[in-house]
N, C-alpha and C. Protein backbone atom coordinates (compact mmCIF):
# COMPACT_ATOMS: atom_id res chain seq x y z
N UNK A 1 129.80 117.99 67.16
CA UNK A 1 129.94 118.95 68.23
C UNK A 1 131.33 119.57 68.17
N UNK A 2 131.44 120.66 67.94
CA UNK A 2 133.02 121.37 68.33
C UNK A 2 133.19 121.75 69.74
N UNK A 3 134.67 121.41 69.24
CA UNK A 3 135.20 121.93 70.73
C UNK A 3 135.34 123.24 71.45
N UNK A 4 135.13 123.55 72.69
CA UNK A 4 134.85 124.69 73.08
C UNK A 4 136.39 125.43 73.16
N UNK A 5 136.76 126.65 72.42
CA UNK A 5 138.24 126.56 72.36
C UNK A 5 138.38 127.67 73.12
N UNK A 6 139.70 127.70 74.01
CA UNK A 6 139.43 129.19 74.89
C UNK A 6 139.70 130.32 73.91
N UNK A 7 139.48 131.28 74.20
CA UNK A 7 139.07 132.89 73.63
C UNK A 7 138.29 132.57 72.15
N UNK A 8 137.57 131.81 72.10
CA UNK A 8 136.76 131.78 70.60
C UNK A 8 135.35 132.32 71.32
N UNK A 9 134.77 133.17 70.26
CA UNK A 9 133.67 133.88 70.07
C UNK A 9 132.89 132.70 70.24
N UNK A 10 131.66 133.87 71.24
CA UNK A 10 130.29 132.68 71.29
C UNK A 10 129.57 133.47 70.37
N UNK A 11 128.27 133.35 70.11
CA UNK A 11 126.78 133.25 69.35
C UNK A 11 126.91 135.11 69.47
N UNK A 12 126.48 134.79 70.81
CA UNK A 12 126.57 136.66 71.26
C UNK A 12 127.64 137.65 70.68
N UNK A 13 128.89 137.23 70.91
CA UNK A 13 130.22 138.01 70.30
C UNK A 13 130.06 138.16 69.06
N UNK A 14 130.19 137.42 68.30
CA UNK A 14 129.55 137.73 66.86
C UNK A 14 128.71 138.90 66.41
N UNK A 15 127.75 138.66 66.94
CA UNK A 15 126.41 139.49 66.62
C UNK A 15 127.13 141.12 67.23
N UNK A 16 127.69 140.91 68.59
CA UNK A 16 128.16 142.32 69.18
C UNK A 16 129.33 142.95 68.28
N UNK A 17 129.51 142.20 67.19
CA UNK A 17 131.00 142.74 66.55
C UNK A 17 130.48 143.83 65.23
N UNK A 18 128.99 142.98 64.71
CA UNK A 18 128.44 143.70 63.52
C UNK A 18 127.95 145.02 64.32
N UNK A 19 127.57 144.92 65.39
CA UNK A 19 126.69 145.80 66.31
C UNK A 19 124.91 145.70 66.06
N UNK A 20 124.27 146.74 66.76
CA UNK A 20 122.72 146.31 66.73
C UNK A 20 121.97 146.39 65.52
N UNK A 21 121.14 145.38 65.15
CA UNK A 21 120.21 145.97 63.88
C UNK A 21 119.49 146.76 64.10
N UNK A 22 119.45 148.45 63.07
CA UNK A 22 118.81 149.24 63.35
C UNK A 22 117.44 148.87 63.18
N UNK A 23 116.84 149.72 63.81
CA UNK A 23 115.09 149.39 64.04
C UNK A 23 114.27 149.72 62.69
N UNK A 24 114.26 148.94 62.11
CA UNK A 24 113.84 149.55 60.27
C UNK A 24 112.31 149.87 60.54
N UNK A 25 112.06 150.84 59.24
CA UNK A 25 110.68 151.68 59.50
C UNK A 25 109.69 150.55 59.34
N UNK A 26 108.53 150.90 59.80
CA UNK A 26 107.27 149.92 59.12
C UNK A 26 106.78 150.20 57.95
N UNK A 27 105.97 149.19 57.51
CA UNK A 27 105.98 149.77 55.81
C UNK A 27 104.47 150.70 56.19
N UNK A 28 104.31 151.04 55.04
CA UNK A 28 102.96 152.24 55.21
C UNK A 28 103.55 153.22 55.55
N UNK A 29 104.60 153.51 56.60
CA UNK A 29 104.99 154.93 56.98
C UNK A 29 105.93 155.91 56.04
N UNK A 30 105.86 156.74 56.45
CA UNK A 30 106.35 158.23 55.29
C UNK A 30 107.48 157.89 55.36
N UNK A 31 108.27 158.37 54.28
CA UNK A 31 109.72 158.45 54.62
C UNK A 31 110.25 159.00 55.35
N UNK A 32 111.14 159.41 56.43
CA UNK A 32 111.42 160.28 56.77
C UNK A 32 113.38 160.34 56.84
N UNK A 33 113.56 161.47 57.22
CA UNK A 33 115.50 161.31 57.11
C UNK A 33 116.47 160.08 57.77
N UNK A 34 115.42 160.00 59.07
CA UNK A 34 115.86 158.67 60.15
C UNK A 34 115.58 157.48 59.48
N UNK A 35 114.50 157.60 59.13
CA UNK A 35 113.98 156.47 58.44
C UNK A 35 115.01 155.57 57.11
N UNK A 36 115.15 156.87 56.34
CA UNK A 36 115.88 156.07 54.70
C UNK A 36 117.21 156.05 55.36
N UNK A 37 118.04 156.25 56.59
CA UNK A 37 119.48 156.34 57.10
C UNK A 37 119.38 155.08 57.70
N UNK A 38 118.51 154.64 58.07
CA UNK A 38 118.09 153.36 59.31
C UNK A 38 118.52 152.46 58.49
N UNK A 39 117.17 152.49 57.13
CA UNK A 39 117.45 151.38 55.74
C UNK A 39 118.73 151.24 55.14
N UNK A 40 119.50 152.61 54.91
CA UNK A 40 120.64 152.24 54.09
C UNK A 40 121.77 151.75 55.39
N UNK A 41 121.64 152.42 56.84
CA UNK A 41 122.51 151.57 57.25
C UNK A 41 122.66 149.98 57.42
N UNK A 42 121.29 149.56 57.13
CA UNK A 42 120.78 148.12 57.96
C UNK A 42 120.83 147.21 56.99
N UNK A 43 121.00 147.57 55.05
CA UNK A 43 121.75 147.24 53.89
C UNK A 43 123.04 147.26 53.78
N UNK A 44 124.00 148.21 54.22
CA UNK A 44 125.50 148.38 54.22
C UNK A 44 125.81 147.25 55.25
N UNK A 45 125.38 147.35 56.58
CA UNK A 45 125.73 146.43 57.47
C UNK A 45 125.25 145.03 57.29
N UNK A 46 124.86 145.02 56.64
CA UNK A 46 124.48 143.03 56.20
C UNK A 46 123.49 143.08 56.17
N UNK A 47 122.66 143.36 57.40
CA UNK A 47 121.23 143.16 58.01
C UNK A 47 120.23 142.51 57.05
N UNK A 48 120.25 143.45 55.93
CA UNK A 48 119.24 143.30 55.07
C UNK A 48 119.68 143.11 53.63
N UNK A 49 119.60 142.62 52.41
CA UNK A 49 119.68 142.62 51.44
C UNK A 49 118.98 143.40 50.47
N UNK A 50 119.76 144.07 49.15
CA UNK A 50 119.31 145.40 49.14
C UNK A 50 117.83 144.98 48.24
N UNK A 51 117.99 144.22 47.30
CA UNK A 51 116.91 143.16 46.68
C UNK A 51 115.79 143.06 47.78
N UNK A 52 116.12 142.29 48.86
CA UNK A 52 114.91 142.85 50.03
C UNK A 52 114.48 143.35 50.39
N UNK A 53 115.14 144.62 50.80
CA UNK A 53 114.64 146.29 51.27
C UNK A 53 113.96 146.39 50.15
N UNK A 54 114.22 146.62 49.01
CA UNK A 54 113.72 147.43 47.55
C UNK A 54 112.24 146.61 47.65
N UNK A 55 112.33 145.49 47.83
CA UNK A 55 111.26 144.52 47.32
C UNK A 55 109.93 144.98 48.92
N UNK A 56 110.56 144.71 49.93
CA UNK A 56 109.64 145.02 51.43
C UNK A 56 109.44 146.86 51.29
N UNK A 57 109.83 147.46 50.88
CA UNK A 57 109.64 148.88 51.20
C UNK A 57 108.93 149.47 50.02
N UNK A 58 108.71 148.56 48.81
CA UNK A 58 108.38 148.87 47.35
C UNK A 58 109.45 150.32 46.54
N UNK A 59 110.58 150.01 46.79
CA UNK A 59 111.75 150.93 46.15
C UNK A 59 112.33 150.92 45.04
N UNK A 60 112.61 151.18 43.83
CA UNK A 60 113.35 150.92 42.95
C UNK A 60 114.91 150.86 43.22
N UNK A 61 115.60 149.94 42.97
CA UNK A 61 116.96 149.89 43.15
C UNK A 61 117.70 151.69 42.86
N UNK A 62 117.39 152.18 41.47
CA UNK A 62 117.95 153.28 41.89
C UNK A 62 117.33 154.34 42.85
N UNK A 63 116.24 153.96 43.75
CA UNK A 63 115.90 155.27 44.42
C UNK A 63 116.48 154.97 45.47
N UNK A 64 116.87 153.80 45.78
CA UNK A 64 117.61 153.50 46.96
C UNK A 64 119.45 154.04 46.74
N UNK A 65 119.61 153.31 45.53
CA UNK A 65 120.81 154.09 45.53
C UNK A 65 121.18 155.76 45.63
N UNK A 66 120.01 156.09 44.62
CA UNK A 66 120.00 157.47 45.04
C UNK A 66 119.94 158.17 46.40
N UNK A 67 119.55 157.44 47.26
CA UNK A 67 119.58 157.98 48.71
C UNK A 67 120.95 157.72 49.21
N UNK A 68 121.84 156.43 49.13
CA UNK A 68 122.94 156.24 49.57
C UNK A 68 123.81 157.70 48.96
N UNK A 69 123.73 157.59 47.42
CA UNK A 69 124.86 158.79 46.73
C UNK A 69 124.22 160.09 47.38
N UNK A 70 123.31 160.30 48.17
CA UNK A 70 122.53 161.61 48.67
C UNK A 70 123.41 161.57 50.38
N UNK A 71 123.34 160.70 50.79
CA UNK A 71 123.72 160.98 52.22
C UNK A 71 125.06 160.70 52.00
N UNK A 72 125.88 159.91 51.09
CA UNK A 72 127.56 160.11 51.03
C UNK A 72 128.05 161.25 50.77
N UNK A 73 127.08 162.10 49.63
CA UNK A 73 127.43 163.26 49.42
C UNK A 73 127.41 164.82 50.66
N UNK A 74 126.25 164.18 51.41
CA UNK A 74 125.98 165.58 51.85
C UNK A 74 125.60 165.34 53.46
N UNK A 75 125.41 163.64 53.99
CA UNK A 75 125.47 163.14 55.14
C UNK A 75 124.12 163.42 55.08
N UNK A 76 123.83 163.14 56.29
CA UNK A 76 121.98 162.71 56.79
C UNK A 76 120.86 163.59 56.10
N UNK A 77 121.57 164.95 56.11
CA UNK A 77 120.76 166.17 55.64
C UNK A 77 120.44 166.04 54.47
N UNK A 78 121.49 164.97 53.29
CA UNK A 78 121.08 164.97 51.91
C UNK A 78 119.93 164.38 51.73
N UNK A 79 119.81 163.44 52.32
CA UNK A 79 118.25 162.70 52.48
C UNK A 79 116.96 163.31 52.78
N UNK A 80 116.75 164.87 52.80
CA UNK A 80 115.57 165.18 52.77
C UNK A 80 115.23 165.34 51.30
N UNK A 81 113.87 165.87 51.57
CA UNK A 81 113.05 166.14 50.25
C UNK A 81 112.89 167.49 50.31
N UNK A 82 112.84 168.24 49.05
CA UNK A 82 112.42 169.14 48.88
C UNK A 82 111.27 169.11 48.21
N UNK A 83 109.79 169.69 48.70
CA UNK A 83 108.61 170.14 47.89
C UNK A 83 109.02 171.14 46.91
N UNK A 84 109.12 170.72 45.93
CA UNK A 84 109.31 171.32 44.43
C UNK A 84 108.09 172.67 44.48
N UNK A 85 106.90 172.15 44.35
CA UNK A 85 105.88 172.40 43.75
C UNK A 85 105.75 173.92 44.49
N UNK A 86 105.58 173.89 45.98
CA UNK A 86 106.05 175.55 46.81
C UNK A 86 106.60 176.34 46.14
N UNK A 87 108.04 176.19 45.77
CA UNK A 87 108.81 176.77 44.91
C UNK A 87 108.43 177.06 43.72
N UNK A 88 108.12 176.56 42.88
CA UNK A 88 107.21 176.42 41.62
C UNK A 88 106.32 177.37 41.59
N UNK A 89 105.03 177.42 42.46
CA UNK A 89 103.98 178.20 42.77
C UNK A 89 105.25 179.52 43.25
N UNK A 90 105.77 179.60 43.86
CA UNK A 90 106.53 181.11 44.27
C UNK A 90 106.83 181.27 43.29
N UNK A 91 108.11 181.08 42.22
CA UNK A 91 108.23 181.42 41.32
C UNK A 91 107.16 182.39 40.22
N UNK A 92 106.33 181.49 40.16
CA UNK A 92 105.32 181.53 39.26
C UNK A 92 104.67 182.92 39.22
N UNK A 93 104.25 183.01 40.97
CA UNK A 93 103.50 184.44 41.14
C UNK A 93 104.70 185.00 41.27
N UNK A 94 106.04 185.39 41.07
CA UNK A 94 106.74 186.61 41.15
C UNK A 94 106.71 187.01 39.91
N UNK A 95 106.53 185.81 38.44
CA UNK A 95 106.58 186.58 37.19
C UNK A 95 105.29 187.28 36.72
């Protein structure tokens, strides 16, 4: 049993220092911008291990990284997707 020492952190303080675990997506659901920001914050902050996320979300290590170097680069907004294929088809009929 340790001793209860004055100003030492309880159970609670701890946990309030990392702050809250974000609410990670469910699996089956789409990606969305909130969604892959939730994951990479809830990996950076301990929460999760990135081996875990990759493995529970079915991710390849670099697509995950690729999202981190996407939102360092360009913040939340880098994390969308662009439909290629729209573009593609436009292109296509202008030639």
């Amino acid at each position: 049993m340790q001793p209860d020492l004055a100003g030492s952190p309880t159970n609670g303080d701890w946990a309030d220092a990392f702050g809250p675990m974000p609410k990670l997506p469910s699996r089956g659901q789409r990606w969305t911008v909130t969604r892959k920001a939730a994951l990479i914050e809830a990996v950076r902050g301990g929460w999760l291990a990135i081996d875990e996320a990759c493995q529970r979300y079915n991710l390849s290590v670099d697509e995950f990284v690729a999202w981190e170097r996407d939102m360092d680069r360009y913040g939340i907004h880098g994390l969308r997707t662009t439909r290629y294929q729209i573009y593609r088809d436009t292109e296509a009929r202008r030639a």
